[in-house]
Protein backbone atom coordinates (compact mmCIF):
# COMPACT_ATOMS: atom_id res chain seq x y z
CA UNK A 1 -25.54 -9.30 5.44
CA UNK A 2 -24.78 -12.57 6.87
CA UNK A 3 -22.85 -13.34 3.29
CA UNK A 4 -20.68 -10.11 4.00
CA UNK A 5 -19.63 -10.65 7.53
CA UNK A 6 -18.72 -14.27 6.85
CA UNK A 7 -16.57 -12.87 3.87
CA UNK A 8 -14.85 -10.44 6.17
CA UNK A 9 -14.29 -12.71 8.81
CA UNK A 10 -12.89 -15.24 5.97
CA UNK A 11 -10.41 -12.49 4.73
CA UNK A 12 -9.67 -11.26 8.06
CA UNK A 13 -8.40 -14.60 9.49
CA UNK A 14 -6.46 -15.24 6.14
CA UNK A 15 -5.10 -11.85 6.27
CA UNK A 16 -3.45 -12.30 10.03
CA UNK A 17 -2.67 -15.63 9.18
CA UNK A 18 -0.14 -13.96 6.30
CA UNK A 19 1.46 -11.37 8.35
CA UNK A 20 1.97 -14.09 11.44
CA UNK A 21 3.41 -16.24 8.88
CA UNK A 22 5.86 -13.44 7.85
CA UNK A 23 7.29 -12.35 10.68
CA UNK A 24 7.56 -16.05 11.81
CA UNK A 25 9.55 -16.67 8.34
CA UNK A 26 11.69 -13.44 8.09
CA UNK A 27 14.37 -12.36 10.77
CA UNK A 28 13.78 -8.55 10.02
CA UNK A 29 10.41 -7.02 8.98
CA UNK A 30 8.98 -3.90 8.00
CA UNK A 31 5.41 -2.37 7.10
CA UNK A 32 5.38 0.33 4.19
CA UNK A 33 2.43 2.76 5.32
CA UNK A 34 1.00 5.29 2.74
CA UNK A 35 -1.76 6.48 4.97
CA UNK A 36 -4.51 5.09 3.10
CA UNK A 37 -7.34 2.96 3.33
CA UNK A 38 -5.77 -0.13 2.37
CA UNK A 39 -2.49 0.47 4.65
CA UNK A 40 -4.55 1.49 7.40
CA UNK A 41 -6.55 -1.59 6.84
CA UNK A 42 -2.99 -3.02 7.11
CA UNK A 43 -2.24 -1.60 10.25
CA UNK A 44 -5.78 -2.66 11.63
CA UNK A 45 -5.18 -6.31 11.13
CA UNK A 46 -1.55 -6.08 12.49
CA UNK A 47 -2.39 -4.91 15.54
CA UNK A 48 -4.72 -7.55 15.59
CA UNK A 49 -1.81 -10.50 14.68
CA UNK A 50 -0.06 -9.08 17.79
CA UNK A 51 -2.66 -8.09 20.25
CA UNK A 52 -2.42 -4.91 20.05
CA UNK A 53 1.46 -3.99 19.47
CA UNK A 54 2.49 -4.15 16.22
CA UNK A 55 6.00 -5.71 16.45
CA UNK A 56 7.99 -4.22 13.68
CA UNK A 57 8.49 -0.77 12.36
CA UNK A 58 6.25 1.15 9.97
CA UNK A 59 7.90 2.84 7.17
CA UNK A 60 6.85 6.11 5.66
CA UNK A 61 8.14 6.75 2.10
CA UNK A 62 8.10 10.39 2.44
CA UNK A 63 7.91 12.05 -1.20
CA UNK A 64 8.13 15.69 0.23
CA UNK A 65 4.71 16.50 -1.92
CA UNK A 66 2.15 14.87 0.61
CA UNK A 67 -1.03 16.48 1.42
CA UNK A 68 -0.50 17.88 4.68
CA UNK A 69 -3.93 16.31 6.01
CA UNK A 70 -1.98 12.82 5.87
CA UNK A 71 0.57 14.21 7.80
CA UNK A 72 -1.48 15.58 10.20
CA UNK A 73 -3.00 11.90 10.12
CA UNK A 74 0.38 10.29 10.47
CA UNK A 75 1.25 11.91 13.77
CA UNK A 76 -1.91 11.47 14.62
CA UNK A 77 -2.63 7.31 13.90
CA UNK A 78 1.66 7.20 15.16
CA UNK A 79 0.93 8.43 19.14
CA UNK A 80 -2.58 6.69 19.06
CA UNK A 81 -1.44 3.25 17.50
CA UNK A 82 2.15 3.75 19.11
CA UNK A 83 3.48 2.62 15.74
CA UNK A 84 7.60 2.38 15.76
CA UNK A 85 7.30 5.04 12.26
CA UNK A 86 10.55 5.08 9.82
CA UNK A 87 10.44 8.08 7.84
CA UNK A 88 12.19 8.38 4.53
CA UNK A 89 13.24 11.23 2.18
CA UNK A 90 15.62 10.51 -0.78
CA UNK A 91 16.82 13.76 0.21
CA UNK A 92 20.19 13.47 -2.67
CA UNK A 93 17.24 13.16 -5.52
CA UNK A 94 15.53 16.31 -4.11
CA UNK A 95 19.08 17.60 -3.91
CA UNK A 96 19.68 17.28 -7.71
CA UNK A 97 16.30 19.17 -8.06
CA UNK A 98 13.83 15.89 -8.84
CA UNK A 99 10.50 17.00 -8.61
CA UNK A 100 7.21 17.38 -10.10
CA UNK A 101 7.83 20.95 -11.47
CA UNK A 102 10.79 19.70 -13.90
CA UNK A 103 10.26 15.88 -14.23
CA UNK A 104 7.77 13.49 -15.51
CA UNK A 105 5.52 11.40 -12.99
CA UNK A 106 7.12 7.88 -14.18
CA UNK A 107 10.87 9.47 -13.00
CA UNK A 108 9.51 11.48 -9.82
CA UNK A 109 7.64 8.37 -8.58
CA UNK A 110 10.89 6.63 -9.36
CA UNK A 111 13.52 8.62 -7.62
CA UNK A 112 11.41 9.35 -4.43
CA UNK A 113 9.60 6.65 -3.93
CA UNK A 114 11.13 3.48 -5.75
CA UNK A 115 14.64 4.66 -4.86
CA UNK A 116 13.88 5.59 -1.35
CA UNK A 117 12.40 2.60 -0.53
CA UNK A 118 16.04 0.99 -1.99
CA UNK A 119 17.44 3.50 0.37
CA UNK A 120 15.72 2.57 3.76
CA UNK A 121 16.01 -1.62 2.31
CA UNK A 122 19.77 -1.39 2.14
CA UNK A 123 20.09 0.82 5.30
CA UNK A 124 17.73 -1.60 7.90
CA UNK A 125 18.25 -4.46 5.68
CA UNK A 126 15.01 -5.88 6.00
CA UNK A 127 14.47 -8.99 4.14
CA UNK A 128 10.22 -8.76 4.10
CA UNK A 129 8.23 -6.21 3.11
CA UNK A 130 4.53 -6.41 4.30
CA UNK A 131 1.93 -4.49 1.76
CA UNK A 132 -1.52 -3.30 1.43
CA UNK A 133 -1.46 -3.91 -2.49
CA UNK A 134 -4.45 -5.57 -3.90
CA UNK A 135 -5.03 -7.79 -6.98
CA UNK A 136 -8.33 -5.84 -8.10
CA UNK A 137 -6.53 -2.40 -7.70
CA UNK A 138 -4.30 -3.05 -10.87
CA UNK A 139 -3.85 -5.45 -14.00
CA UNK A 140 -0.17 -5.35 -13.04
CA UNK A 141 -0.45 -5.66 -9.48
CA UNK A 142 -3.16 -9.04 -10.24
CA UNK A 143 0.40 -11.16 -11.21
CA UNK A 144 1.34 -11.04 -7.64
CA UNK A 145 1.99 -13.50 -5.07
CA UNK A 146 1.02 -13.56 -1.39
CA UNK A 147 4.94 -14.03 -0.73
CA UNK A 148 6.58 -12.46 -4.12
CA UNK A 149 10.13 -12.12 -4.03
CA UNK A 150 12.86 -9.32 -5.06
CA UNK A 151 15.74 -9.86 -6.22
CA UNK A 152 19.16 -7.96 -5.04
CA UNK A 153 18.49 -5.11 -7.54
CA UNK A 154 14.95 -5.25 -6.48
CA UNK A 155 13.54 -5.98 -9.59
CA UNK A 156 10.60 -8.27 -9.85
CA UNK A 157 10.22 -11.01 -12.37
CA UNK A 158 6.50 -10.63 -13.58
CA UNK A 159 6.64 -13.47 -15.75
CA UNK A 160 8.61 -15.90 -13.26
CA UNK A 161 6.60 -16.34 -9.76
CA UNK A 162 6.46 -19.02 -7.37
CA UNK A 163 3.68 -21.17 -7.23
CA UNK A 164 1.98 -21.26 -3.71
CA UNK A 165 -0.25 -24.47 -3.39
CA UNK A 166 -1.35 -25.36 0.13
CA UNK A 167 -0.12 -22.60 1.76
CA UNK A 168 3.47 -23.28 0.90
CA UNK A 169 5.05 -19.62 0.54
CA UNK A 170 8.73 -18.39 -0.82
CA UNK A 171 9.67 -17.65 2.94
CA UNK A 172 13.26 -17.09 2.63
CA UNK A 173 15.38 -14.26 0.66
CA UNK A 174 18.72 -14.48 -0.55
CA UNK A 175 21.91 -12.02 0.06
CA UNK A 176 20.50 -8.57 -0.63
CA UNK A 177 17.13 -9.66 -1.71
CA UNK A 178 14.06 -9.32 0.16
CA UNK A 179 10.27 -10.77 -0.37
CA UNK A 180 7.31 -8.24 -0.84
CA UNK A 181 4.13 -10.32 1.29
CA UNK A 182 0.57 -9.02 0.29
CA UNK A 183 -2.00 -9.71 3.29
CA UNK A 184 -4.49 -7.87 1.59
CA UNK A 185 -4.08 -9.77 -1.93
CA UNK A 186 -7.61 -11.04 -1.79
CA UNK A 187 -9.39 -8.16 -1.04
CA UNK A 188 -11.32 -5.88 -3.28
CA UNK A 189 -11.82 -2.27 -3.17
CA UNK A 190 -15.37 -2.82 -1.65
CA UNK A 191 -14.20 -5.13 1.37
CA UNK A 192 -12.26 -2.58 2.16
CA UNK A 193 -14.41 0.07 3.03
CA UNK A 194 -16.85 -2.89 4.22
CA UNK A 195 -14.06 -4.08 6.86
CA UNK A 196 -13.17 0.06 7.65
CA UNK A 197 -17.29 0.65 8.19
CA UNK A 198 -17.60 -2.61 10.80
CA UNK A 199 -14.41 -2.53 12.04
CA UNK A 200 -15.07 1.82 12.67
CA UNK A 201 -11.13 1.86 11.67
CA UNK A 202 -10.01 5.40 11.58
CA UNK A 203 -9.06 6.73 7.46
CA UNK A 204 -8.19 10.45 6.36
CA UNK A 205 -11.05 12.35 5.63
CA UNK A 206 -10.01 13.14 2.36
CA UNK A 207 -11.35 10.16 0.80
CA UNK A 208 -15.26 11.64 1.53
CA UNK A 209 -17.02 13.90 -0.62
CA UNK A 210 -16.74 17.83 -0.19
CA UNK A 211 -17.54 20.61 -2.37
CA UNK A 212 -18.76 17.68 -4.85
CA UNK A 213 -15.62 16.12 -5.02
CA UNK A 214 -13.49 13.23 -3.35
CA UNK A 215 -10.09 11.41 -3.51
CA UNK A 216 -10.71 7.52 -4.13
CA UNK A 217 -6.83 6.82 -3.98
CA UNK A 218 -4.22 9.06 -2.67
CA UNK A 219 -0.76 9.87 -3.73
CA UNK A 220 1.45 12.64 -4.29
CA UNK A 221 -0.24 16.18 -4.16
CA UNK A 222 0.42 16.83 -7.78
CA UNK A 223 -0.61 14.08 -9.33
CA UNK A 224 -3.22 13.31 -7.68
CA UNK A 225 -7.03 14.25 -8.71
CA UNK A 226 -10.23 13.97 -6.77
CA UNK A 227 -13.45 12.30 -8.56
CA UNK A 228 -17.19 13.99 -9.00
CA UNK A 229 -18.76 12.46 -6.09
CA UNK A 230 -21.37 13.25 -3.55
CA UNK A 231 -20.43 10.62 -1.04
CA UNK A 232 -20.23 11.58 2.76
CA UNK A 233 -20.48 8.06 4.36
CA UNK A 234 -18.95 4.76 3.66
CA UNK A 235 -22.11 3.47 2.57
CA UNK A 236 -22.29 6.02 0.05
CA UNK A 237 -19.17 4.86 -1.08
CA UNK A 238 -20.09 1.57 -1.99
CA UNK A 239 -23.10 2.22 -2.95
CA UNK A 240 -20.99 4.52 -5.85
CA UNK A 241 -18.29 1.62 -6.47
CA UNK A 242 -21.41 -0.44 -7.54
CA UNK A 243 -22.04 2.27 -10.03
CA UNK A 244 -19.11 3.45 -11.76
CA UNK A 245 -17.08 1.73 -14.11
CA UNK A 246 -13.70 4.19 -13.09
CA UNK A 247 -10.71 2.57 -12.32
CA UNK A 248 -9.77 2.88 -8.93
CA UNK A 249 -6.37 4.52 -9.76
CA UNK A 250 -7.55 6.83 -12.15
CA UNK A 251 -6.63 9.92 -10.67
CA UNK A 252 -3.37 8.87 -10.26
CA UNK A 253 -1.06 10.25 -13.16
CA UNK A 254 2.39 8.32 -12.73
CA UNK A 255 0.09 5.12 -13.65
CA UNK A 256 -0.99 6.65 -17.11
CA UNK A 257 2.07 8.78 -17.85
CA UNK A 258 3.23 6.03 -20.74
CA UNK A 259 2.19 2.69 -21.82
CA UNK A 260 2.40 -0.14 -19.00
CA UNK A 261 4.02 2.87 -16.76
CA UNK A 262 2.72 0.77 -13.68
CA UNK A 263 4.11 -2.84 -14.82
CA UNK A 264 7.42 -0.78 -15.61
CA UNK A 265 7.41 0.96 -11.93
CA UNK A 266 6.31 -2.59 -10.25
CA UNK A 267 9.12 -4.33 -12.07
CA UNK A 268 11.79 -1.81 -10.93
CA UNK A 269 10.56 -2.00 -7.22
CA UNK A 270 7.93 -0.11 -7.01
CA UNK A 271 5.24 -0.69 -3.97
């Protein structure tokens, strides 16, 4: 026990030292917010950087196919938090009839999420991103930095990152590009829900068991499957992470529509 809240504390403080360092670095910042555990997490530690006023805006990609209990929880966590919240639709993709009844996963996730976030980039020209991604959460995602850049076209080069010794980050971006930042790099799927449990930070209910079932990551509607599970409480949760062998992402299809359809998404922009 003592172990585990030395380890929080450890990625706590690293964690607000990240997002302090951001938007100290970057003249325009924004937080990309999926409602999740991780993102909420996010949140959490932000308004913890800033004492209790999270000084940037909160961006919702808005995909049009979101379970309307995160919505619920968006208004919701928006008043309570008093979060500045962005939404955006790529409302000329859902124009041209992109969606999850005629197209593949790989192209939906694409158009109205990859593309959207393009969208809201070039319209509040924000040159930092701040993310809840986490190395353990996907092979692909394990190659990032804690400060990764983009490029104008917002591609990211994989096989080309900065090093980051002594706490030396890629704190600038270029004309048009902008730099993703990771607080949550360290973190595993575990600390998580450790840090949600002790810190009593408030997540969608969707992600404990009912009817036998529950969602360990949450996307789109569609594509998104529950797992067998019989956990109510968070330390039922863990408890089942030390058991199962199940990738975290799973139940997520746009990550297993083709081979290396995540690295492919990442590398075009994808959060």
């Amino acid at each position: 026990m003592a172990y585990t809240r030395l380890h929080l504390d450890h990625l706590e403080s690293q964690s607000i030292y990240i997002i302090r360092e951001a938007y100290r670095a970057f003249k325009n910042v924004a937080m990309p917010w999926s409602m999740g555990k991780d993102s909420n997490v996010l949140i959490w530690l932000s308004l913890k950087a800033f004492f209790g006023k999270i000084p940037f805006p909160v961006l919702h990609i808005d995909t049009t196919y979101e379970f309307p209990e995160m919505l619920k929880f968006r208004d919701w966590a928006t008043a309570h938090y008093k979060l500045n919240l962005i939404v955006k639709v790529n409302t000329e993709a859902r124009a041209r009839g992109v969606g999850y009844e005629t197209h593949d996963p790989v192209t939906v996730t694409h158009e109205l999420k990859t593309v959207a976030l393009q969208q809201a980039l070039a319209e509040h020209q924000w040159d930092a991103l701040i993310t809840g991604i986490r190395r353990d959460e996907d092979p692909t995602r394990a190659k990032e930095r804690y400060f990764s850049p983009r490029n104008a076209q917002f591609e990211w080069s994989y096989k080309d990152q900065p090093p980051e010794f002594w706490g030396q980050f890629a704190n600038s971006a270029g004309k048009g590009e902008h730099v993703r930042v990771q607080p949550l790099l360290d973190w595993t799927e575990a600390d998580v829900w450790r840090y949600i449990e002790r810190e009593k930070i408030a997540i969608p209910q969707m992600y404990f068991a009912r009817n036998g079932e529950r969602y360990r990551s949450l996307g789109c509607k569609p594509i998104t499957k529950p797992v067998v599970s019989s956990a109510a409480t968070i330390a039922e949760i863990i408890a089942e992470l030390d058991a199962t062998r199940t990738s975290e992402r799973a139940g997520r299809a746009q990550d297993h529509h083709e081979r290396n359809a995540m690295q492919k998404l990442r590398a075009k922009g994808f959060l």
